[in-house]
Protein backbone atom coordinates (compact mmCIF):
# COMPACT_ATOMS: atom_id res chain seq x y z
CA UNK A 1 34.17 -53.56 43.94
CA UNK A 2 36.25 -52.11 41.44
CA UNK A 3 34.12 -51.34 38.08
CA UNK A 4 34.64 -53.26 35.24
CA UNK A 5 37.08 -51.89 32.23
CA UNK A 6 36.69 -52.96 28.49
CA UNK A 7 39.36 -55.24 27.79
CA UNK A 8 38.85 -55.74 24.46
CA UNK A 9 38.80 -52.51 22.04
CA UNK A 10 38.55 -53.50 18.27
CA UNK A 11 41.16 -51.84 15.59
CA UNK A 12 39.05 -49.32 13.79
CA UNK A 13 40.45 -50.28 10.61
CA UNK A 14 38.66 -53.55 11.34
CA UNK A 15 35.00 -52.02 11.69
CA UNK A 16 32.45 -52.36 9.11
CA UNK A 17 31.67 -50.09 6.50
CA UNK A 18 28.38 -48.75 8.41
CA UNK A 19 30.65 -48.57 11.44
CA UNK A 20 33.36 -46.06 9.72
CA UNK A 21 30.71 -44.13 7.95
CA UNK A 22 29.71 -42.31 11.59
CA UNK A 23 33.16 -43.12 13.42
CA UNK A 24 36.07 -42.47 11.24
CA UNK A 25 38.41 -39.75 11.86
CA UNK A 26 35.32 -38.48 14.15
CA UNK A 27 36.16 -38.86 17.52
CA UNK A 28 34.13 -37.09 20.25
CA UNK A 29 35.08 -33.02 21.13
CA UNK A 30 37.61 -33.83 24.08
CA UNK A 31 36.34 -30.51 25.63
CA UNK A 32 33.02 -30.19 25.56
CA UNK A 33 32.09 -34.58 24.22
CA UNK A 34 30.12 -32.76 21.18
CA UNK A 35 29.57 -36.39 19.17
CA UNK A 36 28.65 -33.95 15.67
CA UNK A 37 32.49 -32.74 14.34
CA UNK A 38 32.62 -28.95 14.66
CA UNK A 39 32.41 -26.87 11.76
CA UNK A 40 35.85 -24.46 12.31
CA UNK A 41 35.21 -21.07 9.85
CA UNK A 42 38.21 -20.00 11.26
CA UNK A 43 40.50 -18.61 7.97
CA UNK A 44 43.69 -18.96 10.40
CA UNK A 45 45.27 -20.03 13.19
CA UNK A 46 47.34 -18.30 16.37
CA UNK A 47 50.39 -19.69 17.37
CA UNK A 48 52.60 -20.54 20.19
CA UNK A 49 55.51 -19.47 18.92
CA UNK A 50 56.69 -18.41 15.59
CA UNK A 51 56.08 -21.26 12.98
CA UNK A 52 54.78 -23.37 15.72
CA UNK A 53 51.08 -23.65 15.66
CA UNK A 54 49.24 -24.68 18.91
CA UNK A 55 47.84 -28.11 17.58
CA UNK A 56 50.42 -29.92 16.95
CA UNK A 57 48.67 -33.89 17.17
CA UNK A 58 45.03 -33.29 15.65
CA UNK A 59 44.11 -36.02 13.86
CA UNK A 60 44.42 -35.13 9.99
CA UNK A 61 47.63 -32.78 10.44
CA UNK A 62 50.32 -34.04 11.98
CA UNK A 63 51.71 -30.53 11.88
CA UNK A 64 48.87 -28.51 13.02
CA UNK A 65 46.77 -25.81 11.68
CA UNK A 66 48.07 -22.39 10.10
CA UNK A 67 45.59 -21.04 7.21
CA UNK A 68 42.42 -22.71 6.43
CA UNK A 69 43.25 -22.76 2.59
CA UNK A 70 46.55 -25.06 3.66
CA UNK A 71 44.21 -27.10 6.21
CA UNK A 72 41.53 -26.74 8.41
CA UNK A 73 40.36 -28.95 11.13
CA UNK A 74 36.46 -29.83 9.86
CA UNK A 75 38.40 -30.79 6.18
CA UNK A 76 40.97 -32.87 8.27
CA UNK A 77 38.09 -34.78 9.21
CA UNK A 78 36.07 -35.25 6.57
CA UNK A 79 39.41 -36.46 4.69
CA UNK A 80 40.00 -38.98 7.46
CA UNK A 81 36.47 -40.54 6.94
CA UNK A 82 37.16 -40.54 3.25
CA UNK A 83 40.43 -41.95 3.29
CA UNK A 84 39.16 -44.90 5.73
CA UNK A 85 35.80 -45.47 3.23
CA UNK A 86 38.34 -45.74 -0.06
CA UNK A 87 40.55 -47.98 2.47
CA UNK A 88 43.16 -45.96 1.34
CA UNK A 89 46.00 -44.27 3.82
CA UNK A 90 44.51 -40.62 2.28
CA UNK A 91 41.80 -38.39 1.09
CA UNK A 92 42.57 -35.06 -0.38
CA UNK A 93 39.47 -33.12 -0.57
CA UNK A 94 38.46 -30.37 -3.34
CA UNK A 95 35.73 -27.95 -4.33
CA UNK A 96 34.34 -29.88 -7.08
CA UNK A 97 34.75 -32.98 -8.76
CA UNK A 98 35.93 -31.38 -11.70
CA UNK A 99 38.57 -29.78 -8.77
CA UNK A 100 39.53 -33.47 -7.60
CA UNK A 101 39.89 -34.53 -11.90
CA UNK A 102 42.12 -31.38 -12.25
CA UNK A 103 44.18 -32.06 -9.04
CA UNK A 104 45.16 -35.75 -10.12
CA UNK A 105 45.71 -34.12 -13.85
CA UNK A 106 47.78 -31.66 -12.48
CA UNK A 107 50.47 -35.22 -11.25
CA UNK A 108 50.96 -35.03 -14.71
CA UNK A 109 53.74 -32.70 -16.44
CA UNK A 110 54.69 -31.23 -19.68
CA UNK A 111 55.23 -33.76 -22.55
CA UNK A 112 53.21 -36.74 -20.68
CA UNK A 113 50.37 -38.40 -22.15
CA UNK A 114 47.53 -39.70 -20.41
CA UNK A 115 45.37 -42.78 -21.89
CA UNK A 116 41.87 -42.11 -20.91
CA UNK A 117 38.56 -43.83 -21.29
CA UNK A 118 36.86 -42.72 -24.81
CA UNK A 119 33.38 -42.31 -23.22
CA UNK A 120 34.47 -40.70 -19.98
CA UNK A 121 32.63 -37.77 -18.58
CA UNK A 122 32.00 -34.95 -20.46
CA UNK A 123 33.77 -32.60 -17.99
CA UNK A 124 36.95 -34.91 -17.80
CA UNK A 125 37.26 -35.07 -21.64
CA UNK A 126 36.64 -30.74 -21.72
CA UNK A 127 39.25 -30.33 -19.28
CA UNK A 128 41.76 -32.98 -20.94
CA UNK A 129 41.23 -31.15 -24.80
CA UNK A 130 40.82 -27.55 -24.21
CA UNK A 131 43.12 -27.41 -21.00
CA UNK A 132 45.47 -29.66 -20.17
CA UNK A 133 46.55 -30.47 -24.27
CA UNK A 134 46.70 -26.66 -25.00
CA UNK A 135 47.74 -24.84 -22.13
CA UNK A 136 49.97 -27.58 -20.53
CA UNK A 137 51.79 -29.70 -23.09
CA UNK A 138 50.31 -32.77 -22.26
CA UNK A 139 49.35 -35.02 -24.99
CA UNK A 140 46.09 -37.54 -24.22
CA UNK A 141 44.86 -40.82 -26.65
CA UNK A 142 41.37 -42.33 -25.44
CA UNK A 143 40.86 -46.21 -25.82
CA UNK A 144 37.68 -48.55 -25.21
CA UNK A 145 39.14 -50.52 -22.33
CA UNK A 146 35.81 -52.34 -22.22
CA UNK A 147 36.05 -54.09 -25.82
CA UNK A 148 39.73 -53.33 -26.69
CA UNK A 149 42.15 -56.06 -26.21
CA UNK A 150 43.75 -53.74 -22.96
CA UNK A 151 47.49 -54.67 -23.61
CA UNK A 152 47.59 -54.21 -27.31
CA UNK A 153 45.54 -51.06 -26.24
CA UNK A 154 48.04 -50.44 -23.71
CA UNK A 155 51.50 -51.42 -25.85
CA UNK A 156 50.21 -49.41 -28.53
CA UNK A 157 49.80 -46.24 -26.42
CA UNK A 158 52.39 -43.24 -26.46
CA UNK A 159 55.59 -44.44 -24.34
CA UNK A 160 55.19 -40.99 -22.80
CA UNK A 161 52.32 -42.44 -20.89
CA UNK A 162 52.25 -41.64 -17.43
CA UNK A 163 48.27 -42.07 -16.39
CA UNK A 164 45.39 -44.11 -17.36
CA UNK A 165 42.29 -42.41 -16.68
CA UNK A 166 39.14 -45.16 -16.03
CA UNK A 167 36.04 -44.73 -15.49
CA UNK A 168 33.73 -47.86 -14.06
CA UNK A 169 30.86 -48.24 -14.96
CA UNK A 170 31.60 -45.35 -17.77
CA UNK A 171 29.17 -42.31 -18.32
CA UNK A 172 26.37 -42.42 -19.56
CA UNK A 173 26.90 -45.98 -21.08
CA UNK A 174 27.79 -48.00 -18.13
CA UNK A 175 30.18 -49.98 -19.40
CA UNK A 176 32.39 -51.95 -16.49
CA UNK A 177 35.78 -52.34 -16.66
CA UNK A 178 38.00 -55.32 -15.13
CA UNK A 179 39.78 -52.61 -13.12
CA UNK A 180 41.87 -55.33 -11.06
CA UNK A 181 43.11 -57.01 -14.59
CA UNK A 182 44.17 -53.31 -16.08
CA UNK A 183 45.58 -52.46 -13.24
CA UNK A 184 47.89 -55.57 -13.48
CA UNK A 185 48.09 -54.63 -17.23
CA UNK A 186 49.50 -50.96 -16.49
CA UNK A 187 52.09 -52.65 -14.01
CA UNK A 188 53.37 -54.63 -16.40
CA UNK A 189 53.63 -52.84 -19.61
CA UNK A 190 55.03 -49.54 -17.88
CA UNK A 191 56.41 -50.99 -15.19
CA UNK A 192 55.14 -49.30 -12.60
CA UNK A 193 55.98 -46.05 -14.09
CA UNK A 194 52.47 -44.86 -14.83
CA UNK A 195 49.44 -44.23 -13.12
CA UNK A 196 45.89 -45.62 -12.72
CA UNK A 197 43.24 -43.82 -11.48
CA UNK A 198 39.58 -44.62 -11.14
CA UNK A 199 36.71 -42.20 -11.04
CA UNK A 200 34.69 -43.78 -9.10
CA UNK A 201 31.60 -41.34 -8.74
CA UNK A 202 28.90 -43.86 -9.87
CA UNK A 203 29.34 -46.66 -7.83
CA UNK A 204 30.28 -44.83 -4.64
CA UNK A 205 33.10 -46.64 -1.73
CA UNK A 206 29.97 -48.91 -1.17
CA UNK A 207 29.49 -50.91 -4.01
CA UNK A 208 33.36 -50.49 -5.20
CA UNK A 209 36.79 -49.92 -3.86
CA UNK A 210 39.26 -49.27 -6.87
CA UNK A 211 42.10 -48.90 -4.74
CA UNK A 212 41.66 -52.63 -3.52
CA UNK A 213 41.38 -53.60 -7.08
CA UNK A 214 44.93 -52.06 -7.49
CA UNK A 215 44.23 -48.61 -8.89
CA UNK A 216 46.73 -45.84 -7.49
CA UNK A 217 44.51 -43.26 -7.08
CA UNK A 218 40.23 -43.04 -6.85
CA UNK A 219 38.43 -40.17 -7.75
CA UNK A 220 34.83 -39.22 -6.44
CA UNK A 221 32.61 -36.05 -7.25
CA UNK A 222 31.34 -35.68 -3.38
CA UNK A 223 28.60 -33.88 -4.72
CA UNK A 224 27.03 -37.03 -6.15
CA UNK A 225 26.49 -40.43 -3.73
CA UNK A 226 28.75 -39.28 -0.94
CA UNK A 227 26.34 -36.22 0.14
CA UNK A 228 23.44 -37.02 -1.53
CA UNK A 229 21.34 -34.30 -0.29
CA UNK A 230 22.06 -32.25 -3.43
CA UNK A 231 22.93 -29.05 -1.67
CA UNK A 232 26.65 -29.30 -1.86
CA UNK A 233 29.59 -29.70 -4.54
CA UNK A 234 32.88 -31.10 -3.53
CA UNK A 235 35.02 -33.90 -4.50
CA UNK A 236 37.62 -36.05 -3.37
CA UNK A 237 40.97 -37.58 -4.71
CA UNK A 238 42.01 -40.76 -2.20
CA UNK A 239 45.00 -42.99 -2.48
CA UNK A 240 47.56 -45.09 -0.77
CA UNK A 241 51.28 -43.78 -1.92
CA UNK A 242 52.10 -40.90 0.63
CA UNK A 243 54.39 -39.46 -2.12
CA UNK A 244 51.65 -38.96 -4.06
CA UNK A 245 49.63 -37.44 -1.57
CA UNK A 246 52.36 -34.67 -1.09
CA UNK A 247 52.17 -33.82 -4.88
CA UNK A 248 48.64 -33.38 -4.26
CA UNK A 249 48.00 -31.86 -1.37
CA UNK A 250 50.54 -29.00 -3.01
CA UNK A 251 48.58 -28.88 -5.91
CA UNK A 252 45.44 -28.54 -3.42
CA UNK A 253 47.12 -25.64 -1.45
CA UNK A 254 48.46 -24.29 -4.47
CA UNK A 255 45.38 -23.81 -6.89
CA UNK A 256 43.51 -22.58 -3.64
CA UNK A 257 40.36 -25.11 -4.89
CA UNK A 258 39.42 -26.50 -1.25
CA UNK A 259 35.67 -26.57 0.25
CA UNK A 260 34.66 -24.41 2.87
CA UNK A 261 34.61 -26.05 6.40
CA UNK A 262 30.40 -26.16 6.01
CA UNK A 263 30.69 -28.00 2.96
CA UNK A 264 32.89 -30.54 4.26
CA UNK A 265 30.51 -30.71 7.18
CA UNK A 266 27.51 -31.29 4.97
CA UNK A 267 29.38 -34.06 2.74
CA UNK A 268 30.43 -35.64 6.15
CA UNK A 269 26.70 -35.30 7.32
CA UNK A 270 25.68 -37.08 3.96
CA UNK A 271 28.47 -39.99 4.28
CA UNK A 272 26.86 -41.40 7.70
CA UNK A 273 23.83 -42.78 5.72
CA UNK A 274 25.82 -43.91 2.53
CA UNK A 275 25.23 -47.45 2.73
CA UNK A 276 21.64 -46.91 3.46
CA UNK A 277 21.05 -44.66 0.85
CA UNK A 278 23.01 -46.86 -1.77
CA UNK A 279 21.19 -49.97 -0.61
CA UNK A 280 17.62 -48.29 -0.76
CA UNK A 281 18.85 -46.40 -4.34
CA UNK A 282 19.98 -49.57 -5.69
CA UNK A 283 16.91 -51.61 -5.23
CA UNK A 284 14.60 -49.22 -6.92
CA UNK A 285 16.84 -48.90 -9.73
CA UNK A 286 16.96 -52.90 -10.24
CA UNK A 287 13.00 -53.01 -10.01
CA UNK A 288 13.08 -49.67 -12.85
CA UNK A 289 15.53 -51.81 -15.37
CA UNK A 290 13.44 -54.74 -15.38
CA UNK A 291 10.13 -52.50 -15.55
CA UNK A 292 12.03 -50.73 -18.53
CA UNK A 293 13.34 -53.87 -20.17
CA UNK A 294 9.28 -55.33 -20.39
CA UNK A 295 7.82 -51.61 -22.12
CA UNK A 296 6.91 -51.80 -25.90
CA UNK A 297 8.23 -47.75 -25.72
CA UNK A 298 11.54 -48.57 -24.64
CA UNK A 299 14.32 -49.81 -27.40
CA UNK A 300 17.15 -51.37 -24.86
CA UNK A 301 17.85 -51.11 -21.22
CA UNK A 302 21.59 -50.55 -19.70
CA UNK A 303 22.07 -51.29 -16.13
CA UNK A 304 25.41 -53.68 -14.92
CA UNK A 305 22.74 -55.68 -12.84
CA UNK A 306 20.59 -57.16 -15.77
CA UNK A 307 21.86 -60.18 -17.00
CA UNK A 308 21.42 -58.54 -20.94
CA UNK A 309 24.10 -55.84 -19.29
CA UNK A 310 27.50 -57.05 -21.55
CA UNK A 311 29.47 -57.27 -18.23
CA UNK A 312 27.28 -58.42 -16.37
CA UNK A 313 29.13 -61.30 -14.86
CA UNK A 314 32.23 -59.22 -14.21
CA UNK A 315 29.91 -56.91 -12.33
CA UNK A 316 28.62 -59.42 -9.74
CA UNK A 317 32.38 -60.36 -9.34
CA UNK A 318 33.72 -56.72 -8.79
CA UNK A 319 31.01 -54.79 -7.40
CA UNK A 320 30.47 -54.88 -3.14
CA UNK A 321 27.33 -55.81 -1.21
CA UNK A 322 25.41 -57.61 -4.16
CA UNK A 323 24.62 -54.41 -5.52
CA UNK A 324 24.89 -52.44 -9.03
CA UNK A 325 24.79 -49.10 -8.14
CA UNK A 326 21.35 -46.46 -8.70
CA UNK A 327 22.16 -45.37 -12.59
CA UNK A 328 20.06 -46.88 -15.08
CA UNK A 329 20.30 -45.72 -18.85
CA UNK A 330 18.10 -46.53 -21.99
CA UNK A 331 16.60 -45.70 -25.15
CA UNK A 332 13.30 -44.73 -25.80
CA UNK A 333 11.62 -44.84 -29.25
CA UNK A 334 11.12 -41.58 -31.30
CA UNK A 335 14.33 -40.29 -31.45
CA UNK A 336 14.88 -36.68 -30.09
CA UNK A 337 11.36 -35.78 -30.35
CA UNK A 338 10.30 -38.93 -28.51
CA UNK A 339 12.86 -38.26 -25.85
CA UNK A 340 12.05 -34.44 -25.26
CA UNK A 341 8.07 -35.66 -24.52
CA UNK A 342 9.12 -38.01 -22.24
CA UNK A 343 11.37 -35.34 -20.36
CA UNK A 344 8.63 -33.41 -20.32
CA UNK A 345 5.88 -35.55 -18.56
CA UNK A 346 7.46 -36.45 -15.46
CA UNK A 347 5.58 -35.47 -12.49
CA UNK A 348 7.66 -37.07 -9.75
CA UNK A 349 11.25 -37.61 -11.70
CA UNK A 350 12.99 -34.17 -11.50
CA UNK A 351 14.82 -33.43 -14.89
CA UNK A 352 17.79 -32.20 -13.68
CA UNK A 353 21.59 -32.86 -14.12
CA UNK A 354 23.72 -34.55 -11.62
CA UNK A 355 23.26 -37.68 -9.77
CA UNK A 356 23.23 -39.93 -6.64
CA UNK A 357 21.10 -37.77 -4.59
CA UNK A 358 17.75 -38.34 -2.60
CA UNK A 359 15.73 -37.74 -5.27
CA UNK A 360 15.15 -39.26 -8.38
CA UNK A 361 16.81 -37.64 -11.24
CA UNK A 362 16.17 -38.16 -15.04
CA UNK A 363 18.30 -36.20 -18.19
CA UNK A 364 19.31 -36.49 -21.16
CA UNK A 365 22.83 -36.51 -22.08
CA UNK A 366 22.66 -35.82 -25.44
CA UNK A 367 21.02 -32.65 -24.82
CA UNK A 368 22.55 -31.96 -20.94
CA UNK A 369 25.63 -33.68 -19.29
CA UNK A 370 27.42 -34.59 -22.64
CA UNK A 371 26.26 -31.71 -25.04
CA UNK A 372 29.57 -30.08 -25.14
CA UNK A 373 30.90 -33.48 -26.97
CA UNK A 374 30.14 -32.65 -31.22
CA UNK A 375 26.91 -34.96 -32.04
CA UNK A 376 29.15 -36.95 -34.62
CA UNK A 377 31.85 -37.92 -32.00
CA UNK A 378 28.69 -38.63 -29.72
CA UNK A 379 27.11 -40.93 -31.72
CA UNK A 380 30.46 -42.22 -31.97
CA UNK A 381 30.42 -43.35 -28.40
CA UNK A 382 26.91 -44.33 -28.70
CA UNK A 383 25.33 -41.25 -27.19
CA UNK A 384 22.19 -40.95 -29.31
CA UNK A 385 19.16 -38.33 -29.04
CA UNK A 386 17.09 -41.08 -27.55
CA UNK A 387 19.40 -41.56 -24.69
CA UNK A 388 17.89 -41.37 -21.15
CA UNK A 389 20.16 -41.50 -17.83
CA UNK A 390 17.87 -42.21 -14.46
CA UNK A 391 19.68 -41.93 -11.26
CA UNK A 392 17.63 -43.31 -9.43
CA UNK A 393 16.79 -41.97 -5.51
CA UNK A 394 15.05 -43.40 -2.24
CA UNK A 395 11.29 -42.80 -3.12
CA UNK A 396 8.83 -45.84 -2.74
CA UNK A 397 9.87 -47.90 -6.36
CA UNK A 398 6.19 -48.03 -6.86
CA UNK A 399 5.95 -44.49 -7.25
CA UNK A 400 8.96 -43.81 -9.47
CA UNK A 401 7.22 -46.81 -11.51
CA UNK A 402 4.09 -45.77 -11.70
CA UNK A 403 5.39 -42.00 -12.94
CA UNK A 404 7.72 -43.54 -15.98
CA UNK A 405 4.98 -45.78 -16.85
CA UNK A 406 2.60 -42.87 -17.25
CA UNK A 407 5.54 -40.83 -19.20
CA UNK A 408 6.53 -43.65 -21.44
CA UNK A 409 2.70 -44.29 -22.48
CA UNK A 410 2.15 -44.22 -26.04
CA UNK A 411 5.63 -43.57 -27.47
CA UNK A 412 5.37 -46.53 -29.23
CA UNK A 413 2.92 -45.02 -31.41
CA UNK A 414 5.22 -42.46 -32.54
């Protein structure tokens, strides 16, 4: 008797989330069935014949592999998984996240403005002022999309506006954006003539999917939620227009900022427990904000799952899987002095910058991630000395509780 064939073989655009995480753009070695994609250090590639390289169908380039800075197959693969995550038709992967902000910056030319968030990341907002303003002609105006009226913000911008830069939930503040109405908002008042892009760092392809919210373009540092092993930097700019992804993948090959093939392994390594990690990540930072939001030494919580959270009820609508992502921010009493003893007594928390790793992380922006923003312009924003960011890892949540407890005790005597 003849043995049994699958007759059924479901589209892999139609697997779950979990599913793509370990499958996507991952098939099997078709020589030797290796089931881990191979790292390829190879810097270049022979060829059959003079401008005709010898893979000419590899999934990820349709046109094969020359130089590794152009493309290399362990990249290819880690953009396919990306690109599938984002549900976009493309991932074009960088060295950095500040890489991935600079490549989608870099869509913009001479004489264009770009309306960004006011309290985006530090890092975006050095790169917009002391780069692309000076150095490249472009002009850039900065709005609060999260209490602005967004088409009065929007009519009111520079008609030389070409992108609008979002960030949701912002950094540090967490304020959440209705990225689906702004998007409709940009259509309409530029019509279609301007870009949106998304960072989406903080909330990960897990818990949000800007490009199915209408965003053009979605940003992600790699180094944060997609690895989160903290032992690699990368970052990742995904989209659905394969014009655009021309412009940037010639930006990409052009500026030379690509990760090595090991680094793409490790971030592809990292993605296979993404939901797992967000889910466990998640919780314990839900059980910290409502720990925080009960201590006498803590002024006001910030966390887009707390119903006190200003958007909170856009949150439940917009966010994926019931969750509100692993960054919790608040303010402790004492001021600077208050918050530097508190830094300072953490036994399990490791104060350290970054994010969305293993580990639970505690800073203080004020001091760290957002120094290099002038303490008037700061405070501005709402970035005061008493400002603490948790990004909040996998450990038991009675442990991480029982270590802030211990840190926070007595600052209300201050």
């Amino acid at each position: 008797m003849e043995l049994l064939k699958p007759i059924r073989k479901k589209d892999p655009d139609q697997q779950g989330f979990a599913t793509r995480t370990i499958h996507a753009g991952q098939p099997h070695d078709p020589y030797t069935g290796s089931v881990v994609p191979n790292i390829v250090l190879s810097s270049t590639f022979a060829q059959k014949s003079p401008g005709i390289p010898y893979a000419q169908k590899s999934p990820g380039a349709p046109h094969g592999f020359e130089y590794s800075r152009t493309n290399n197959p362990t990249r290819a693969t880690y953009e396919l998984c990306c690109a599938s995550l984002e549900n976009g038709e493309y991932a074009v992967a960088f060295a950095s996240g500040m890489a991935a902000i600079s490549g989608a910056l870099h869509l913009l030319k001479h004489g264009d403005n770009v309306l960004c968030i006011a309290d985006a990341y530090g890092g975006t907002l050095r790169y917009i002022n002391t780069i692309c303003v000076p150095s490249y002609g472009i002009t850039a105006t900065y709005g609060d999309f999260a209490t602005e009226n967004v088409m009065e913000l929007l009519a009111t911008s520079p008609k030389t506006t070409k992108m609008v830069w979002l960030e949701s939930p912002s950094n540090p503040l967490l304020k959440v954006l209705d990225i689906a109405a702004i998007a409709a908002a940009v259509r309409e008042t530029f019509d279609g003539e301007c870009l949106l892009v998304v960072d989406n760092t903080f909330m990960s392809p897990y818990f949000q999917r800007p490009l199915e919210l209408g965003a053009d373009l979605v940003v992600e540092s790699a180094t944060k939620f997609l690895n989160g092993h903290s032992d690699v930097v990368g970052g990742i700019v995904a989209g659905r227009d394969r014009a655009l992804e021309q412009r940037l993948r010639h930006t990409q090959n052009a500026l030379g900022a690509v990760p090595s093939p090991f680094d793409c392994y490790l971030v592809l390594r990292g993605m296979k427990t993404l939901p797992l990690r967000m889910e466990r990540s998640a919780s314990n930072a839900m059980q910290l904000a409502l720990f925080l939001e009960s201590h006498t030494s803590v002024e006001r919580v910030i966390y887009p799952g707390l119903p006190s959270h200003p958007q909170h009820e856009l949150s439940k609508r917009q966010m994926l899987h019931g969750g509100f992502g692993s960054i919790v921010c608040f303010f402790c009493v004492g001021g600077l002095i208050g918050a530097k003893i508190l830094l300072e007594r953490f036994q399990l928390w490791t104060l350290a910058e970054s994010l969305g790793a293993v580990e639970s992380l505690v800073e203080s922006p004020a001091v760290m991630t957002h120094s290099s923003i002038p303490k008037e312009k700061r405070e501005e924003l709402g970035i005061f000395d008493n400002l603490i960011r948790l990004s909040c890892g996998i450990e038991d949540a009675s442990d991480l509780i029982f270590d802030m407890n211990q840190a926070l005790e007595g600052l209300d005597g201050m």
